[in-house]
Protein backbone atom coordinates (compact mmCIF):
# COMPACT_ATOMS: atom_id res chain seq x y z
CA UNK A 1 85.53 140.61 98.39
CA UNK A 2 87.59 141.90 95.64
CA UNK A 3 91.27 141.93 94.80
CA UNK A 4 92.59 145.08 96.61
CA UNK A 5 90.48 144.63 99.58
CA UNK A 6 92.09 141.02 99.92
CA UNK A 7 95.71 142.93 98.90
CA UNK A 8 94.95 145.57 101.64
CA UNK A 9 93.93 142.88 104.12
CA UNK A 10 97.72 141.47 103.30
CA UNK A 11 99.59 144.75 103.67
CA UNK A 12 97.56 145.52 107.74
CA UNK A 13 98.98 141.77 108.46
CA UNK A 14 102.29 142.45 107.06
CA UNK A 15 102.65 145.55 108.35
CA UNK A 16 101.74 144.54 111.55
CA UNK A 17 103.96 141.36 111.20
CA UNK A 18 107.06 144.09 111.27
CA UNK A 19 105.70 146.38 114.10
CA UNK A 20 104.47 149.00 111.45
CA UNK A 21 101.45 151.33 110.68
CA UNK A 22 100.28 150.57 107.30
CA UNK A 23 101.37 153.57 105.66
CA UNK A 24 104.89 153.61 106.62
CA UNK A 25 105.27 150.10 106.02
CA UNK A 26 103.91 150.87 102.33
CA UNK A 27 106.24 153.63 101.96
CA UNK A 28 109.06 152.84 104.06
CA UNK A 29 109.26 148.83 104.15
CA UNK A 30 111.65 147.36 101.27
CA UNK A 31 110.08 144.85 99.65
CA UNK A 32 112.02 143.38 96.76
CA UNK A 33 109.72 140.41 96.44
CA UNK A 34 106.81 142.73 96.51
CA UNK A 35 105.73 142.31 92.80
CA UNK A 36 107.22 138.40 92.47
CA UNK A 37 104.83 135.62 91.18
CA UNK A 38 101.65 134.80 93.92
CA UNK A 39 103.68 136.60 96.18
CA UNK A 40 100.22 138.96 96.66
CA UNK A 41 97.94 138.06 99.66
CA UNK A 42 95.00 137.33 97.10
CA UNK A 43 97.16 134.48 95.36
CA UNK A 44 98.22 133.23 98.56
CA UNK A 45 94.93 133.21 100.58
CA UNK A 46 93.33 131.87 97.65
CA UNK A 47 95.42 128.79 97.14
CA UNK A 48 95.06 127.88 100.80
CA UNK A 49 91.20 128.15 100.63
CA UNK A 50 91.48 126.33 97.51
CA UNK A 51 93.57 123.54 98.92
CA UNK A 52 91.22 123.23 101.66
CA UNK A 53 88.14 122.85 99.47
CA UNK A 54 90.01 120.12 97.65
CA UNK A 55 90.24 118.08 100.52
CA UNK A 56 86.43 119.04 101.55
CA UNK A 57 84.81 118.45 98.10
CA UNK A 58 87.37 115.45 97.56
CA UNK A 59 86.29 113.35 100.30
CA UNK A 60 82.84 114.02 99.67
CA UNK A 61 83.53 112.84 96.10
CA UNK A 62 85.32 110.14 96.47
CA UNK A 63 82.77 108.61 98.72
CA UNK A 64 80.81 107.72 95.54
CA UNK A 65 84.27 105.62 93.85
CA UNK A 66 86.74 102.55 94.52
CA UNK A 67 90.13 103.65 95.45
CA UNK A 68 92.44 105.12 92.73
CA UNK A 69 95.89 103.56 93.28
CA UNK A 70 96.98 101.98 89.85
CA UNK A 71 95.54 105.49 88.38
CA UNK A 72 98.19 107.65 91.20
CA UNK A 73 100.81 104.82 90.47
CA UNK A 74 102.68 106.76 87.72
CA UNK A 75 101.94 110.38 89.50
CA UNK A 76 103.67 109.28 92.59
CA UNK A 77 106.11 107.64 91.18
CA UNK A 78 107.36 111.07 89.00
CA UNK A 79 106.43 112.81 91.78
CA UNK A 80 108.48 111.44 94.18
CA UNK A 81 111.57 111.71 92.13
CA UNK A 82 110.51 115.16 91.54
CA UNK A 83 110.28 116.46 95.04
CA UNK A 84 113.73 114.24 95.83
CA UNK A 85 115.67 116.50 93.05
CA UNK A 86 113.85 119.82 93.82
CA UNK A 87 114.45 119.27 97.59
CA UNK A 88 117.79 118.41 97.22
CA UNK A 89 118.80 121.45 95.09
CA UNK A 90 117.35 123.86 97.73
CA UNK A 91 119.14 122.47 100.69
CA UNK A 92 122.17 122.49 98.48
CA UNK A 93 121.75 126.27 97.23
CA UNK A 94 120.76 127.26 100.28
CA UNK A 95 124.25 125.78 102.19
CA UNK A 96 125.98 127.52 99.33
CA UNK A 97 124.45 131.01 99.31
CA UNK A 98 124.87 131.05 103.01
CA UNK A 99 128.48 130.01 102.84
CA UNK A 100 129.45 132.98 99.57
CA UNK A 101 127.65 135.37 102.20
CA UNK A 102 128.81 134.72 105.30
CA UNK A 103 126.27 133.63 107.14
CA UNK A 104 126.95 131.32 110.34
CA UNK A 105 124.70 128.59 111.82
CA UNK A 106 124.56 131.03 114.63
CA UNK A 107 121.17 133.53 114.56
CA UNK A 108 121.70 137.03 113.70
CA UNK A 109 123.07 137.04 109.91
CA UNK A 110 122.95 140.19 107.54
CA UNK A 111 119.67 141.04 105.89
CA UNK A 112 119.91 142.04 102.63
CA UNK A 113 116.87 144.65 101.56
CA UNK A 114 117.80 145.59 98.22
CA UNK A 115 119.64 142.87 96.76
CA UNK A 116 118.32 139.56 98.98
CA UNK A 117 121.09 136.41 98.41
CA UNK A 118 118.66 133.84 99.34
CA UNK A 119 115.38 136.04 98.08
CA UNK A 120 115.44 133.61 94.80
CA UNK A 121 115.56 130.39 96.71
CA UNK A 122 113.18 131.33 99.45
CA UNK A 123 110.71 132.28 96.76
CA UNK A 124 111.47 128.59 94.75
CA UNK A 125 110.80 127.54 98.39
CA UNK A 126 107.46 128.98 99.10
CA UNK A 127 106.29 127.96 95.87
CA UNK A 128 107.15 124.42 96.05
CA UNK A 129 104.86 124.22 99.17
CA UNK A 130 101.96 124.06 96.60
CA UNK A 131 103.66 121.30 94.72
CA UNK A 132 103.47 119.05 97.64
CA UNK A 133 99.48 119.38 97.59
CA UNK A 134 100.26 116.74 95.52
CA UNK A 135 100.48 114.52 98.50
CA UNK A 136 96.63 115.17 99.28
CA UNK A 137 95.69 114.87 96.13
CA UNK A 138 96.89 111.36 95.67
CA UNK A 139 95.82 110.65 99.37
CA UNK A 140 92.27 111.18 98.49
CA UNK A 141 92.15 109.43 95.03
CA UNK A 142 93.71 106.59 97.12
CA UNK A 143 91.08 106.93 99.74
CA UNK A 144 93.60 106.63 102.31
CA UNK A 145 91.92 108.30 104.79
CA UNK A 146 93.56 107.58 107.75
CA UNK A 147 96.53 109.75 106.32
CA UNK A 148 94.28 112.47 105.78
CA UNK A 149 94.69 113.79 109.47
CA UNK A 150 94.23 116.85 111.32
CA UNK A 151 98.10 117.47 111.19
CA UNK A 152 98.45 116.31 107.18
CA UNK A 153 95.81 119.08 106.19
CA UNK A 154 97.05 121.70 109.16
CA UNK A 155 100.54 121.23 107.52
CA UNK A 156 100.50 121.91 104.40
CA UNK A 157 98.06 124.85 104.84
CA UNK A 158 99.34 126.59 107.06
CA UNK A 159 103.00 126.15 106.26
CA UNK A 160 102.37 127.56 102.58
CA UNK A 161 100.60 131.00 104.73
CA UNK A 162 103.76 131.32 106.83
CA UNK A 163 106.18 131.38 104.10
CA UNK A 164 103.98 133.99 102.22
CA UNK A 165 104.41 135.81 105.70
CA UNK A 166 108.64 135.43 104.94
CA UNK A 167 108.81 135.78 100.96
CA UNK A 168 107.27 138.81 101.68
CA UNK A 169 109.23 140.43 105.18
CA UNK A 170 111.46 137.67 106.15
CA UNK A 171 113.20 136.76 102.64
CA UNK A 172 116.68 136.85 103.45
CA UNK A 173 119.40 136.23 106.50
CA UNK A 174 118.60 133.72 108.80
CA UNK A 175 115.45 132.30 106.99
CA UNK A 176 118.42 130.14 105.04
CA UNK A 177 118.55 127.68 107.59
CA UNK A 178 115.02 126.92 107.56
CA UNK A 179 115.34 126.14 103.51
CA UNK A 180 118.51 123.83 104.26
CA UNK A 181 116.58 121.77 107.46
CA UNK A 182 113.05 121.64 105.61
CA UNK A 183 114.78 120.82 102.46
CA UNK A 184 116.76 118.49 104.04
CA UNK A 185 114.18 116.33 105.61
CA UNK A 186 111.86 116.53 102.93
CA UNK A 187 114.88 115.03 100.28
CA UNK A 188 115.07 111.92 103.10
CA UNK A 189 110.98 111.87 103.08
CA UNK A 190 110.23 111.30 99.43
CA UNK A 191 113.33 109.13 98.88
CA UNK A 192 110.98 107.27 101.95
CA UNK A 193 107.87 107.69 100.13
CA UNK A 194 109.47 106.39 96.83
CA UNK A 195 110.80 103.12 98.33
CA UNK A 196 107.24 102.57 100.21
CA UNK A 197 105.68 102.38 96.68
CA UNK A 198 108.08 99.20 96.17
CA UNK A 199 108.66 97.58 99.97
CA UNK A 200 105.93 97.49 103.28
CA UNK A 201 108.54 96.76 105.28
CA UNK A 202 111.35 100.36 106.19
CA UNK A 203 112.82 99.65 109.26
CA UNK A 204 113.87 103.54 109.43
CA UNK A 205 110.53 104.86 109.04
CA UNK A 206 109.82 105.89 112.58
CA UNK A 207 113.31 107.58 112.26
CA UNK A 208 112.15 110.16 109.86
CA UNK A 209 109.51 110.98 112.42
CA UNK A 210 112.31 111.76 114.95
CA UNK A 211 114.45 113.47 112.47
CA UNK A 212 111.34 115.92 111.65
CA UNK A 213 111.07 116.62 115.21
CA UNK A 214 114.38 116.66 115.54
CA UNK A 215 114.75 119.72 112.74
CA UNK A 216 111.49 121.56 114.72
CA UNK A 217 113.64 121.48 117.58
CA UNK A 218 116.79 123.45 115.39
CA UNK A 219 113.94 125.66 114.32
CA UNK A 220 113.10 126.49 117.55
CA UNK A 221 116.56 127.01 119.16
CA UNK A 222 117.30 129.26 116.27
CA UNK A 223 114.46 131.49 116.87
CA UNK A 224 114.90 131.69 120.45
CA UNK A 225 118.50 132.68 120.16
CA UNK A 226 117.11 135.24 118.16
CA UNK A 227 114.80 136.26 120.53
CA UNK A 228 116.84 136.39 123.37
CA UNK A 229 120.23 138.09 121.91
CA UNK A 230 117.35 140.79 120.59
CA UNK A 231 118.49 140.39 117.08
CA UNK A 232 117.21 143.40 115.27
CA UNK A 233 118.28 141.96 111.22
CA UNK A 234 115.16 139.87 111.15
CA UNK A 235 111.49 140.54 112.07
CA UNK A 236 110.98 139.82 115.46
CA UNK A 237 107.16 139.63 115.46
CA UNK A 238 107.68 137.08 112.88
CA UNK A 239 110.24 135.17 114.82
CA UNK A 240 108.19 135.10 117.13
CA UNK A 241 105.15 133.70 115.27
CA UNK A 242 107.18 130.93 114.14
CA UNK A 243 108.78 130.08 117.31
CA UNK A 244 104.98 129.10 118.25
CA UNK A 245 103.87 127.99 115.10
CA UNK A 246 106.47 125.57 114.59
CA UNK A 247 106.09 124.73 118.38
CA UNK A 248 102.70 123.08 117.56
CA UNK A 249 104.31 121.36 114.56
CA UNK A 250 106.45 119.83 117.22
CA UNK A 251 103.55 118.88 119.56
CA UNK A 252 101.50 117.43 116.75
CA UNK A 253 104.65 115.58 115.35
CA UNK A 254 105.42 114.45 118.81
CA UNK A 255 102.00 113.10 119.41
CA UNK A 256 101.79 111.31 116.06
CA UNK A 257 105.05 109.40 117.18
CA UNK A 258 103.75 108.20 120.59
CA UNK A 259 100.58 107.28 119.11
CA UNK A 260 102.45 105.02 116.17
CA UNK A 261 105.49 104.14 117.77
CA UNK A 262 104.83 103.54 121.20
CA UNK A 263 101.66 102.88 121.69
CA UNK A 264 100.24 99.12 121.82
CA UNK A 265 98.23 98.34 118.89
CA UNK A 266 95.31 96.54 119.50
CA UNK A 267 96.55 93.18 117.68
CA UNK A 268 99.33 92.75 119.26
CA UNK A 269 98.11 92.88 122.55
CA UNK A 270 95.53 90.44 122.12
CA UNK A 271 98.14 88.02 120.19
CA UNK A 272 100.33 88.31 123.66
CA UNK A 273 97.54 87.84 125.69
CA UNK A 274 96.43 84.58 123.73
């Protein structure tokens, strides 16, 4: 399939992510972001494909090799500190630009089509979701493959595809608070990550668990407020695609915790027993 057949493919789910026929949404639709860096349904759909053939082809590949770690040793480590400054920045900015603006914690801020305050940030945002293929990346050169779940890979492909969907429609107003919870949680995971390279034992690492679910369940009450005052500043088809999308975020999240938290691992049950 070539380019503009992949393009028009992204303008018929765009256009019906805003309740629009294609041509009026073409013509009609302000799109500031429009012509912004992989912003284009080709770029997009073709990093997530690509992502998802790295972890294919990389498990299948690393079958053949010893694990990787002193190799991803230096990578995480700059990485880490990376994704600790970057994420820090955009929950800062994003605090700020709401706060010049106007905007309240409560749903229903101004939408800016011409001249979007947090159109910059969002787009910083969207893109850093392909710097944190990183994560996979060093997952499989570590063979850790027991990290490479159905909810790792689910994650990070899908959440790059639903912030295309908002760089693109959803790129201002209440999308802010989604860039200072995200960013926010992500600044606490990597410091995590980081001090994992150095110490097995974190006594607060099944708290960062419950603090992501935590911020799914802000998500959530945001877009249902903004469902149910009929807020008519942001997109309500796509509120209401991320109302269920981050819903199974929540479910997946949630069943992750049980599972390490809760559940009785087989060792210890036997050492009781004994």
């Amino acid at each position: 399939m070539d380019v503009a057949k992949l393009d028009a493919i992204g303008e018929e789910i765009l256009a019906w992510c805003v309740d629009q026929d294609v041509g009026t949404f073409r013509s009609k639709f302000p799109r500031p972001t429009k012509d912004w860096p992989m912003t284009d349904f080709t770029s997009a759909i073709s990093i997530a494909l690509g992502y998802l053939a790295l972890v294919l082809v990389g498990r299948i590949v690393m079958g053949a090799f010893k694990p990787m770690d002193k190799l991803t040793y230096p990578i995480r480590f700059s990485y880490n500190i990376v994704q600790v400054m970057l994420c820090s920045y955009m929950t800062i900015e994003a605090g700020v630009l709401a706060y010049r603006n106007g905007y309240s914690l409560y749903p229903c801020n101004p939408f800016n089509t011409k001249a979007p305050p947090v159109g910059n940030l969002l787009w910083l945002f969207y893109i850093s979701k392909i710097l944190d293929f990183v994560d996979t990346t060093v997952i499989i050169l570590g063979k850790k493959w027991a990290q490479l779940s159905f909810l790792h890979v689910y994650h990070h492909a899908t959440i790059f595809l639903m912030y295309w969907v908002n760089v693109n429609v959803g790129y201002d107003g209440d999308i802010y608070l989604t860039i200072v919870l995200n960013g926010l949680i992500h600044t606490i995971m990597y410091t995590y990550y980081f001090v994992s390279m150095h110490s097995r034992d974190i006594w607060w690492k099944k708290y960062l668990t419950m603090c992501q679910m935590i911020q799914f369940l802000c998500m959530n009450a945001q877009a249902i407020i903004l469902l149910k005052d009929h807020c008519t500043t942001f997109p309500r088809k796509v509120t209401q695609i991320y109302l269920f999308y981050i819903m199974t975020l929540f479910i997946l999240f949630l069943r992750f915790f049980l599972a390490s938290y809760t559940t009785p691992k087989k060792g210890s049950v036997s050492k009781k027993s004994n």
